[in-house]
Protein backbone atom coordinates (compact mmCIF):
# COMPACT_ATOMS: atom_id res chain seq x y z
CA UNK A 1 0.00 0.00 0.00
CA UNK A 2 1.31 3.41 -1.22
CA UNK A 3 0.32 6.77 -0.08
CA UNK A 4 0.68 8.14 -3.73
CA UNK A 5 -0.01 12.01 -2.32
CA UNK A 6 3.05 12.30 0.20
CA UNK A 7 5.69 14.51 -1.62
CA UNK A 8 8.68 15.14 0.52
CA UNK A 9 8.26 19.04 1.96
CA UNK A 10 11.40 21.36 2.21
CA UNK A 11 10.20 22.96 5.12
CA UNK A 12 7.49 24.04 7.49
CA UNK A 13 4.37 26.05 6.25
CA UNK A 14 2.60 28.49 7.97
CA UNK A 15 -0.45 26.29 7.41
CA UNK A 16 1.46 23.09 9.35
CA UNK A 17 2.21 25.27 12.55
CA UNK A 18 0.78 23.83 16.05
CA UNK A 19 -3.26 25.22 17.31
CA UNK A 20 -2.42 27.43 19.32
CA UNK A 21 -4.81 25.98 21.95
CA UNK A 22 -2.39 22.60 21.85
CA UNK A 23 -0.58 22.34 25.15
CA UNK A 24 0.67 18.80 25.01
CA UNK A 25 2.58 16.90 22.00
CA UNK A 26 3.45 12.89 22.04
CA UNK A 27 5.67 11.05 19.79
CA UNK A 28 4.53 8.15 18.15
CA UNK A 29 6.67 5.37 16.21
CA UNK A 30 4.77 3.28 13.36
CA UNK A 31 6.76 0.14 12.78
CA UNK A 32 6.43 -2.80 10.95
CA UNK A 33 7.89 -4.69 7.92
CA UNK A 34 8.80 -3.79 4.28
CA UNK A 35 5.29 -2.79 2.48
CA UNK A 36 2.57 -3.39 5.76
CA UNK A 37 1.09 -0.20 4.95
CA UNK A 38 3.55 2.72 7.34
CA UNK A 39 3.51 5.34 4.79
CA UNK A 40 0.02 5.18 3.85
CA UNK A 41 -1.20 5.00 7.91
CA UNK A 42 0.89 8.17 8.15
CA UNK A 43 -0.81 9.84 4.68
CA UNK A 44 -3.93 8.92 5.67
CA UNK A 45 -4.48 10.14 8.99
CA UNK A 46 -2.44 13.77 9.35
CA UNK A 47 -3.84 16.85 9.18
CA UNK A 48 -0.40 17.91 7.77
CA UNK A 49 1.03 17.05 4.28
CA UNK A 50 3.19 14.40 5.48
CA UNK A 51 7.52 14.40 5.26
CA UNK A 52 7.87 11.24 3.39
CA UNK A 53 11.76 10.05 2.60
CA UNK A 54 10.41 7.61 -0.35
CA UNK A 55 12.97 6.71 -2.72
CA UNK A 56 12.37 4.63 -6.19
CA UNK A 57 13.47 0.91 -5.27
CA UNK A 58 16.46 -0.05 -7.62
CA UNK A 59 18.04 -3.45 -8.66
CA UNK A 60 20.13 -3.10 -5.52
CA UNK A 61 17.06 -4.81 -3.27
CA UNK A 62 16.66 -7.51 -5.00
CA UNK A 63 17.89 -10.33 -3.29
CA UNK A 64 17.96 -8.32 0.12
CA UNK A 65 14.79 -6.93 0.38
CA UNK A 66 11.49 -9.31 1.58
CA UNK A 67 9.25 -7.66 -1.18
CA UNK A 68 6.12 -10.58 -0.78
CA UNK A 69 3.32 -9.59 -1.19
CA UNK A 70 4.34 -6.09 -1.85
CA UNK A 71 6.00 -6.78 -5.46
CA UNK A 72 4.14 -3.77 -7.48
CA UNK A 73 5.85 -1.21 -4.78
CA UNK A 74 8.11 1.12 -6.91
CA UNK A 75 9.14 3.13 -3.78
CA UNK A 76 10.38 2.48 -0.54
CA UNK A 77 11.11 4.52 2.71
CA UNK A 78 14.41 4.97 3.73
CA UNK A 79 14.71 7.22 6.96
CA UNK A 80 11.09 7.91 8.23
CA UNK A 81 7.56 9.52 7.29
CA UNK A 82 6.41 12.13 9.33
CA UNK A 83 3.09 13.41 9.94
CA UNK A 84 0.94 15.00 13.05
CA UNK A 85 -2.81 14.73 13.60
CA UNK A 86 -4.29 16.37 17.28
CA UNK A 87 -6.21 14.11 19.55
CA UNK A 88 -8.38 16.91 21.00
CA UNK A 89 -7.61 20.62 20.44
CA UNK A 90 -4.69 20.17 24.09
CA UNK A 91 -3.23 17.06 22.82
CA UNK A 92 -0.88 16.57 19.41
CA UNK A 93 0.44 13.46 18.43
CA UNK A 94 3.72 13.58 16.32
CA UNK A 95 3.93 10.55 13.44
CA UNK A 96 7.26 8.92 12.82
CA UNK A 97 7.19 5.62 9.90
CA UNK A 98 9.95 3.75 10.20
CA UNK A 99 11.72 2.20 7.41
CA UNK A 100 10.23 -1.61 7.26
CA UNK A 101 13.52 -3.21 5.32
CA UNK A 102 16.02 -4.81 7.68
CA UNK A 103 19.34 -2.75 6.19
CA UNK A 104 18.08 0.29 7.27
CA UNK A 105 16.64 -0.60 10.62
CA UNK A 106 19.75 0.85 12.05
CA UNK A 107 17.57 4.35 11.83
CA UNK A 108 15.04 3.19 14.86
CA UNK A 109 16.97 3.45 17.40
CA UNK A 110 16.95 6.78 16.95
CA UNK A 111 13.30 7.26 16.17
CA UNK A 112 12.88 5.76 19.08
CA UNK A 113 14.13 8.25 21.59
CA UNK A 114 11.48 9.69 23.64
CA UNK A 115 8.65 7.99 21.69
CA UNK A 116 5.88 7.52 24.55
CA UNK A 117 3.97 4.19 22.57
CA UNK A 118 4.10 2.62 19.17
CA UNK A 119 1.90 0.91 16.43
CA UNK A 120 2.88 -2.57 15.29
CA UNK A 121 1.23 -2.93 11.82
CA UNK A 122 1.40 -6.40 10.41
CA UNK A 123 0.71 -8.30 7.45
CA UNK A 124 -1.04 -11.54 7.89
CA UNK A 125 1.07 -13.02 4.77
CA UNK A 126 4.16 -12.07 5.85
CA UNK A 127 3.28 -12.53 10.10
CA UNK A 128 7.10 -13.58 10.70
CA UNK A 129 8.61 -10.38 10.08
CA UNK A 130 6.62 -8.78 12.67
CA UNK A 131 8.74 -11.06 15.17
CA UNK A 132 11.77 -9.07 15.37
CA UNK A 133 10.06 -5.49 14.74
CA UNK A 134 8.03 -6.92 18.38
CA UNK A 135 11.16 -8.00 20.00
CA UNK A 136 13.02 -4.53 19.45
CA UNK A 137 10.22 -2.50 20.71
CA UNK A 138 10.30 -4.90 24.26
CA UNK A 139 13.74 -4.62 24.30
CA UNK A 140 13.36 -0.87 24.57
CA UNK A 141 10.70 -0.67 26.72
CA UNK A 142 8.32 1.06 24.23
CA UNK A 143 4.11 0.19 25.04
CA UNK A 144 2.88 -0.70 22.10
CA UNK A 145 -0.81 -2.02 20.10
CA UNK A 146 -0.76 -4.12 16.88
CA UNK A 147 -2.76 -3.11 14.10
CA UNK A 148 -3.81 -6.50 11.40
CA UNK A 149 -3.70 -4.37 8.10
CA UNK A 150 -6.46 -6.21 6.66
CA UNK A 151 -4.81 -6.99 2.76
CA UNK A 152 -7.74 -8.03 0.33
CA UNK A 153 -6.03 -11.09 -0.12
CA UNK A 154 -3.95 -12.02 3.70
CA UNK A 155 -5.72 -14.43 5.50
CA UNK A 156 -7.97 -13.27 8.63
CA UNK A 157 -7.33 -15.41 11.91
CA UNK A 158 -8.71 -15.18 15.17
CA UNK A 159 -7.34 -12.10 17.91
CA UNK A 160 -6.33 -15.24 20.13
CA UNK A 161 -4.44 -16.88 17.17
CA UNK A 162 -2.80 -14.07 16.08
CA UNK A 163 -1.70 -13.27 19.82
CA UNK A 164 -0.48 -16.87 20.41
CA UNK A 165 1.79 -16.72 16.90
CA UNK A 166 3.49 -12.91 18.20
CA UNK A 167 3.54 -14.40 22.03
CA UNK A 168 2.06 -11.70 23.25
CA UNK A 169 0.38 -10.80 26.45
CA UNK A 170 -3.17 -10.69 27.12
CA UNK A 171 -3.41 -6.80 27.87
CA UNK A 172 -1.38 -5.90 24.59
CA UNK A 173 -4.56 -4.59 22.58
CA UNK A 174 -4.73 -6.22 18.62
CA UNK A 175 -7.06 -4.24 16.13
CA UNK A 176 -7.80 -5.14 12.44
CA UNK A 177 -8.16 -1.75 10.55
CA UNK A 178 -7.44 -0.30 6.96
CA UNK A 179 -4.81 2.14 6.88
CA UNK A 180 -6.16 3.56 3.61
CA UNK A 181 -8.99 5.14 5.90
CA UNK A 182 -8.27 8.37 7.97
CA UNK A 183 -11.13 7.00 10.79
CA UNK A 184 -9.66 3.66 10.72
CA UNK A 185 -6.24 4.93 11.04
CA UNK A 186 -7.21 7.39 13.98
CA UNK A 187 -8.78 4.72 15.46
CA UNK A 188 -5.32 2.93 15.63
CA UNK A 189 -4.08 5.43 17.73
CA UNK A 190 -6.93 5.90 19.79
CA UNK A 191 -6.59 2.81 20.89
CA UNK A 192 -3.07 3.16 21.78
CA UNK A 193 -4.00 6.33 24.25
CA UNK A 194 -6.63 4.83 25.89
CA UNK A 195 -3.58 1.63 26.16
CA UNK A 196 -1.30 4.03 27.29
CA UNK A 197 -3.70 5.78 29.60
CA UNK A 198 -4.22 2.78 31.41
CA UNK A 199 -0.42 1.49 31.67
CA UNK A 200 -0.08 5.41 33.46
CA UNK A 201 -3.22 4.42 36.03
CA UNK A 202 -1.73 1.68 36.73
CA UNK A 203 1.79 2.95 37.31
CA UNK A 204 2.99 0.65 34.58
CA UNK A 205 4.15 3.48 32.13
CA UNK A 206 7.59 4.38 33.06
């Protein structure tokens, strides 16, 4: 999936600046592997024209890059996408896409730093890739929901198989959702406040 409207922007606009009523802003990391739909979640849902670092994939991936199910892509992010949509009219949430091929995953460490949760979109077809992607964001200590990017032709499996294949815990929320859909999208991330509002009641979000 391609968000074929993000153009990379030189600069901020006017237009992009922060509401003036906002008062808080949150970073948020969308990770996942090569072609589960990170570009287009960010295009769809900010109320910004997103920073997109797409370049055109070359003979160079071939043999290195895990292109199935993704084999009509003709461009692939290589630092981040960027994008910001505001919760209410206090509360911003800053978008950073990670790039999904292993050779540049070198880059999320620092997209990482100071991220307060994450989205963990994953492709049904490809469910093994999401493994490591998982693993990194535990290793860090990043909260995190996972988002099934429902594929017209990946097969659909039950929340409690899907949970058993990624090992992960009961309280980790998993949504299905089209990232081609602004509400769907938002809906993604709703979910991941209301997750991370409950790790902070709880005294589990450090």
């Amino acid at each position: 999936m391609d968000f074929k409207g993000s153009d990379t922007i030189p600069g901020p606009r006017s237009e992009d600046q922060l509401p003036h009523t906002a008062q808080a802003a949150v970073k948020i990391v969308i990770v996942g592997g090569f072609g589960v739909g990170k570009t287009t979640m960010v295009g769809s849902v900010s109320e910004i024209k997103p920073l997109t670092t797409e370049e055109t994939m070359t003979q160079a991936g071939v043999g290195v890059d895990d292109n199935y199910g993704s084999e009509t892509k003709t461009a692939t992010t290589v630092a981040m996408d960027f994008g910001r949509i505001s919760i209410t009219e206090q509360l911003v949430l800053y978008l950073f896409g990670t790039p999904g091929q292993e050779r540049f995953w070198f880059l999320w460490n620092g997209l990482f730093e100071g991220a307060l949760g994450a989205v963990v979109l994953i492709d049904t077809r490809r469910l093994e890739v999401s493994f490591d992607v998982i693993g990194r964001l535990e290793e860090r200590g990043v909260p995190f929901v996972v988002a099934v990017n429902t594929f017209p032709d990946a097969p659909r499996y039950p929340v409690a198989d899907l949970r058993a294949a990624l090992d992960l815990s009961a309280e980790i929320p998993i949504i299905e959702t089209d990232v081609r859909r602004r509400a769907a999208s938002r809906d993604v991330l709703m979910t991941l406040m209301r997750f991370l509002h409950s790790l902070a009641m709880s005294g589990a979000l450090r």
